[in-house]
Protein backbone atom coordinates (compact mmCIF):
# COMPACT_ATOMS: atom_id res chain seq x y z
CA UNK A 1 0.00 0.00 0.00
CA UNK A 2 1.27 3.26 -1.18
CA UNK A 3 0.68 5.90 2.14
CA UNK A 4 0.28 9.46 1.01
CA UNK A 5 -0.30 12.15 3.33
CA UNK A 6 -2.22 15.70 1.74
CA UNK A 7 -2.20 18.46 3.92
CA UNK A 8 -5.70 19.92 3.15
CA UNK A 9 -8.99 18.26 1.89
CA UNK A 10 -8.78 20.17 -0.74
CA UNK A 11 -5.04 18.98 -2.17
CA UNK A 12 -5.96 15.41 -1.09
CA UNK A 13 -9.34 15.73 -3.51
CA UNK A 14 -7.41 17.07 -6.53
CA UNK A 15 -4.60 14.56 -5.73
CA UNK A 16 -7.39 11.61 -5.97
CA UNK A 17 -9.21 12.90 -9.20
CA UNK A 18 -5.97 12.92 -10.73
CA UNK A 19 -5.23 8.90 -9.88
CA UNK A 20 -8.58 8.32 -10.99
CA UNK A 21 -8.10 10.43 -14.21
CA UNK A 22 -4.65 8.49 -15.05
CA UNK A 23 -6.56 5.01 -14.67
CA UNK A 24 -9.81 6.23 -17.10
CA UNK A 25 -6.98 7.61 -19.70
CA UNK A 26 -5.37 4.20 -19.33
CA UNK A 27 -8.49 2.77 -20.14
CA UNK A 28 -11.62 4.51 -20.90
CA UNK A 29 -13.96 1.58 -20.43
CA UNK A 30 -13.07 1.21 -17.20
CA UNK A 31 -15.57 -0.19 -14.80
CA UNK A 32 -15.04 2.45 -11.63
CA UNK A 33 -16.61 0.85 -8.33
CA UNK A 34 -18.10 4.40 -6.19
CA UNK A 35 -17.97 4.97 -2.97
CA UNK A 36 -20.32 7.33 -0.99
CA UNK A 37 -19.98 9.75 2.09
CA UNK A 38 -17.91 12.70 2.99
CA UNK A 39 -14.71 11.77 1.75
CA UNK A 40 -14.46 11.23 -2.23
CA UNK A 41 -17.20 14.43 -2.65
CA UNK A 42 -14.61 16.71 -3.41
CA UNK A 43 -12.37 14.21 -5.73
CA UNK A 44 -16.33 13.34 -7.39
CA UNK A 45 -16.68 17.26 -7.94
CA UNK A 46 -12.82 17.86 -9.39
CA UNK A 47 -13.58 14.53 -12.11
CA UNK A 48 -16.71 16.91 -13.09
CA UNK A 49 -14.91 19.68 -14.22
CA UNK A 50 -12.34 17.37 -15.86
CA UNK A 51 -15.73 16.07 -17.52
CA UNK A 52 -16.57 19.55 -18.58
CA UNK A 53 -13.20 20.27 -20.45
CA UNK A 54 -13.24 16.50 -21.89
CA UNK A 55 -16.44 14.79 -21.84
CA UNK A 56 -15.17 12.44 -24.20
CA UNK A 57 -12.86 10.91 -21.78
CA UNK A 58 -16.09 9.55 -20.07
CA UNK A 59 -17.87 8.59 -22.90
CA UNK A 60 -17.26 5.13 -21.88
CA UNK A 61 -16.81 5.08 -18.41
CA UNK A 62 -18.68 2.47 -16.62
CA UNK A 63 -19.98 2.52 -12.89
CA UNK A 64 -20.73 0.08 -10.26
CA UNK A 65 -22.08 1.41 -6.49
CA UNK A 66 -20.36 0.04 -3.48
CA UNK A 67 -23.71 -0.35 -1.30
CA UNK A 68 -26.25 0.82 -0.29
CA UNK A 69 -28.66 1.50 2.85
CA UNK A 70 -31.26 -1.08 2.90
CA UNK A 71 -35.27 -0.96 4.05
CA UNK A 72 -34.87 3.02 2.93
CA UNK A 73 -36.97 4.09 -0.01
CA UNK A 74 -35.27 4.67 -3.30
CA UNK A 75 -36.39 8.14 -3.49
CA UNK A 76 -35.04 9.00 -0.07
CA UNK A 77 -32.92 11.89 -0.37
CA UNK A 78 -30.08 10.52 1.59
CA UNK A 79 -29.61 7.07 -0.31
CA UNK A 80 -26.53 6.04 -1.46
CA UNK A 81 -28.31 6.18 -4.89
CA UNK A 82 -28.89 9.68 -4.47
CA UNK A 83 -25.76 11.02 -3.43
CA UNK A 84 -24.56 9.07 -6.99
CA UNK A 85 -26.98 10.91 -8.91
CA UNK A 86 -25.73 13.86 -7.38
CA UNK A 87 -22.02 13.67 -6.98
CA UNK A 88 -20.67 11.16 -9.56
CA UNK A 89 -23.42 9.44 -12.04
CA UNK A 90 -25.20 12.79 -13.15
CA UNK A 91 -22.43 14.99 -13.29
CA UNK A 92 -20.60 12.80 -15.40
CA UNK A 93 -23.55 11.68 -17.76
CA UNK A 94 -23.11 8.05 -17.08
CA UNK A 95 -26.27 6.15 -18.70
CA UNK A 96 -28.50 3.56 -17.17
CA UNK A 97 -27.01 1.09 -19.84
CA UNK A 98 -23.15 1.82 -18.14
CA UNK A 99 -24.40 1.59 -14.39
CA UNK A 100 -24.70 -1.31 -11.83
CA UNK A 101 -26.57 -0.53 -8.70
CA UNK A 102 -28.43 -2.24 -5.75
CA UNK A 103 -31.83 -1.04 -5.42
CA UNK A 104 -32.25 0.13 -1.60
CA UNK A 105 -35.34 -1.66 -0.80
CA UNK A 106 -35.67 -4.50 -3.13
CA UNK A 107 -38.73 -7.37 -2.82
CA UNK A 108 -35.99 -9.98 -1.90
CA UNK A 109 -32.56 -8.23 -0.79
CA UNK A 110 -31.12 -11.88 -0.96
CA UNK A 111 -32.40 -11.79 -4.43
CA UNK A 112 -31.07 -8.32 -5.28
CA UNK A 113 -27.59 -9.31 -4.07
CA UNK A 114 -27.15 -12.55 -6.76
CA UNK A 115 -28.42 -9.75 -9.15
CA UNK A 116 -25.83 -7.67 -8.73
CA UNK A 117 -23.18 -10.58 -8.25
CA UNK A 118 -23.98 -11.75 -11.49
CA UNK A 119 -24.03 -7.76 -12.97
CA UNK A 120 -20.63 -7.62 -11.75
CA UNK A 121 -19.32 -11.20 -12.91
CA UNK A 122 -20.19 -10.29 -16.49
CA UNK A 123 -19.43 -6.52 -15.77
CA UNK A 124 -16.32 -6.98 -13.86
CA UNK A 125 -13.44 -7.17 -12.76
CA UNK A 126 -13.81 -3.59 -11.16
CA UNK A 127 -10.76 -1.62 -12.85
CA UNK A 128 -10.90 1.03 -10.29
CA UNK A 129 -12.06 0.80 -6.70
CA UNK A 130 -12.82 3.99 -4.87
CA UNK A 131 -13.34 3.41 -0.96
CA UNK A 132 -13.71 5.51 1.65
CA UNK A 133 -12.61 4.46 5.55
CA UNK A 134 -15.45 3.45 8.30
CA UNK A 135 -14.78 5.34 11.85
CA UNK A 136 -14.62 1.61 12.77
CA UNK A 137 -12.30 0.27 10.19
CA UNK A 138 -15.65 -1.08 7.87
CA UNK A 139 -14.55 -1.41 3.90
CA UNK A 140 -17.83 -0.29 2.35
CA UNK A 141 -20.66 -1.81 4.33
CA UNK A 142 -18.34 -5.22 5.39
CA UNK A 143 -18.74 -4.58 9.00
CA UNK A 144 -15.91 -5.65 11.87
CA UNK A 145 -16.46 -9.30 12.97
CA UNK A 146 -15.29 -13.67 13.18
CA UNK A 147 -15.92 -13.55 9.55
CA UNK A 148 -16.00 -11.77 6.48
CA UNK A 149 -17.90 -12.08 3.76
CA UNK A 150 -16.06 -12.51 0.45
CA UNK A 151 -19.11 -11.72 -2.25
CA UNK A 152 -22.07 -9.73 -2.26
CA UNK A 153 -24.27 -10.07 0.56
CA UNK A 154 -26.27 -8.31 3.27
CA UNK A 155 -24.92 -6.76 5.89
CA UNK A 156 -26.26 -6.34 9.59
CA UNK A 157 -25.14 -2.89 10.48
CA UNK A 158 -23.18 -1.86 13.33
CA UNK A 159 -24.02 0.85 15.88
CA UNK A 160 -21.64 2.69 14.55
CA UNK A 161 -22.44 2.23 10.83
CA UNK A 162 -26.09 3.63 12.24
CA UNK A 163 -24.61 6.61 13.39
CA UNK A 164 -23.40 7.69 9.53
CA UNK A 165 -24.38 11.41 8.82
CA UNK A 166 -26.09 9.78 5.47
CA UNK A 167 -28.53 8.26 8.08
CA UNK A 168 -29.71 11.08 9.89
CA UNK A 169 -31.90 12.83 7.91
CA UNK A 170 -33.84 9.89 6.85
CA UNK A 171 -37.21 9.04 7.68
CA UNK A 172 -37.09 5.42 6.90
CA UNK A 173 -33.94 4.59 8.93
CA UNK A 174 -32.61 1.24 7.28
CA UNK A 175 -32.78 -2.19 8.43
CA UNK A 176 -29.43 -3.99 7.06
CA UNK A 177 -26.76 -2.99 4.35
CA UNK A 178 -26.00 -4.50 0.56
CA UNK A 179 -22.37 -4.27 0.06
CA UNK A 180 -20.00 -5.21 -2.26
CA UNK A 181 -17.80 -8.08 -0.55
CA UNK A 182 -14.40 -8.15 0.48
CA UNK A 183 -13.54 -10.39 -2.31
CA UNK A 184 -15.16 -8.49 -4.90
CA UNK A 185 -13.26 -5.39 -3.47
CA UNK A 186 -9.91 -7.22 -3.66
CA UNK A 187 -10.32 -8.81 -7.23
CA UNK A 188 -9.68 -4.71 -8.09
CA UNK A 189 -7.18 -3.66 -10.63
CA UNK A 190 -6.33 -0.22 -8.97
CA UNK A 191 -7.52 0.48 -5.15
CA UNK A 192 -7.48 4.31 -4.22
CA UNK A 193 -8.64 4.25 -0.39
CA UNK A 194 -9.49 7.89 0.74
CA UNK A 195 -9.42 9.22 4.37
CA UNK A 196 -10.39 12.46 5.72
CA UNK A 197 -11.74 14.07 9.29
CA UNK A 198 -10.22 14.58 12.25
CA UNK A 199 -12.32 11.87 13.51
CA UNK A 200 -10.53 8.73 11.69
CA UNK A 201 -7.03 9.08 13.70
CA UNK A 202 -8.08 6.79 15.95
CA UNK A 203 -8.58 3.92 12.79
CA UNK A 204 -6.21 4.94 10.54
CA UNK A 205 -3.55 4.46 13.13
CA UNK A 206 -4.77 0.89 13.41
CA UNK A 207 -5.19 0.81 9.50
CA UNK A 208 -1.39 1.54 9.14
CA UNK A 209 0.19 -0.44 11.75
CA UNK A 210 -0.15 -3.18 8.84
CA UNK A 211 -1.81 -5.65 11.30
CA UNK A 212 -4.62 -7.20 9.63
CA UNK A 213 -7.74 -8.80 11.33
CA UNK A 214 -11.51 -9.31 10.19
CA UNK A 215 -11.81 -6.29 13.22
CA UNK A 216 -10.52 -3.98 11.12
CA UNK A 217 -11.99 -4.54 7.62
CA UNK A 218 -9.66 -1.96 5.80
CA UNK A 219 -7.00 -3.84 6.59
CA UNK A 220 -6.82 -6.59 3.87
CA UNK A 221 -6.24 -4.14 1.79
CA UNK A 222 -2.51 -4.89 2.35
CA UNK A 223 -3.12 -8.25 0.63
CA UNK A 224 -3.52 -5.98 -2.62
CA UNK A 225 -0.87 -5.08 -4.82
CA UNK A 226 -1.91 -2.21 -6.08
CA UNK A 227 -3.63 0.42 -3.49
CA UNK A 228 -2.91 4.14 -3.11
CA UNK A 229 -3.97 5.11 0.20
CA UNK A 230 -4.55 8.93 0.39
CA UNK A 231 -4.58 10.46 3.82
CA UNK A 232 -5.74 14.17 4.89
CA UNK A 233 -3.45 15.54 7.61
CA UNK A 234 -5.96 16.13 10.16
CA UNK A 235 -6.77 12.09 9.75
CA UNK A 236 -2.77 11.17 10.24
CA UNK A 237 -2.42 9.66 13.31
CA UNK A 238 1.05 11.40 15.51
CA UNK A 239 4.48 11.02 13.77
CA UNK A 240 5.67 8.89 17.12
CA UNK A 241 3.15 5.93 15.65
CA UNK A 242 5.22 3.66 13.02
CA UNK A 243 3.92 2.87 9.58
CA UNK A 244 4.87 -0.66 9.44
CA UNK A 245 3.88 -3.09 6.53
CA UNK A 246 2.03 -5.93 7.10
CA UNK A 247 3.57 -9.38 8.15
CA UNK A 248 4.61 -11.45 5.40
CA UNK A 249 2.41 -14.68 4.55
């Protein structure tokens, strides 16, 4: 994993829509795997103005969502769905035809999940994965736990997956999550993990001590080979913690 540290939000959002930029020029049918929440916004409004200088580059471009709230109404304003729509899949013109996405309150949400498994086996692999990091070390909506989950499956939420900002304005608070697996995740070509806020020091110290555990879902991410891990300054944990890599297998 390749540790950068960005000393504004700002720098570490240009810094990410320009890895992501680099990867769609590479290949511009790319099948880009979105995350949600507070910390790729900024790198999701820098790739629109790229998109509004080259819209051709996008042309192309192919997404898949990471997960979504479940038991919440599709038309809630705070789905996962909608902060797409708002941030990342409107913006950038991305047709119904070039998009893969759980419905948050499908008739069967066992059902839903082998639909998008099988979406994403003919769609995939994902080329490049955009994550974001869980105040409790969660990788999308795979929770801390024994076990975890390697395809795409329900997840029971944890307390603090309830307590996400996306959450609180909802009427219909939801029930469970449907998340990409860690598998899926790690069968990536490119991994760019983004972490921002003052309030992920705690976790991203545990993140880089290199340690990995099914506690701390982030952390297989050192099993990849190819991960850029962009961190905001106020998220760096103190210089006296050592960045150590992760135990050889």
């Amino acid at each position: 994993m390749r540790i950068i540290k960005l000393n504004s939000y700002d720098t570490l959002s240009q810094e990410a829509a320009s890895l992501i930029l680099k990867e769609i020029k590479k290949n511009k049918n790319a099948l880009l795997c979105a995350a949600t929440g507070g910390s790729p916004t900024g790198a999701y409004g820098s790739l629109k103005r790229d998109f509004d200088l080259q819209p051709d580059l996008f042309s192309n471009l192919r997404v898949i969502k990471l997960d979504e709230w479940g038991g919440v109404p599709i038309n809630d304003p705070c789905t996962c769905e909608q902060y797409l729509k708002d941030h990342l899949t409107g913006p950038l013109h991305i047709d119904s035809n070039r998009y893969i996405a759980f419905h948050s309150n499908p008739g069967d949400p066992l059902e839903e999940c082998g639909r998008i498994q099988q979406e994403l086996k003919k769609a995939g692999p994902i080329d490049i994965c955009i994550l974001g990091l869980g105040i409790n070390g969660h990788l999308a909506l795979n929770e801390p736990g024994e076990y975890l989950e390697t395809g795409v499956h329900m997840a029971k939420l944890s307390e603090s997956s309830l307590r996400h900002p996306m959450i609180k304005a909802m009427a219909v608070k939801p029930s469970y999550g449907l998340t990409l697996g860690i598998g899926d995740i790690l069968q990536s070509v490119f991994i760019l993990l983004i972490i921002s806020g003052a309030n992920k020091k705690e976790i991203t110290a545990e993140l880089l001590s290199g340690k990995i555990s099914t506690r701390l879902p982030a952390s297989f991410l050192w099993l990849h080979p190819n991960v850029v891990c962009l961190i905001e300054q106020e998220s760096f944990p103190p210089d006296k913690l050592p960045i150590r890599p992760p135990t050889k297998i």
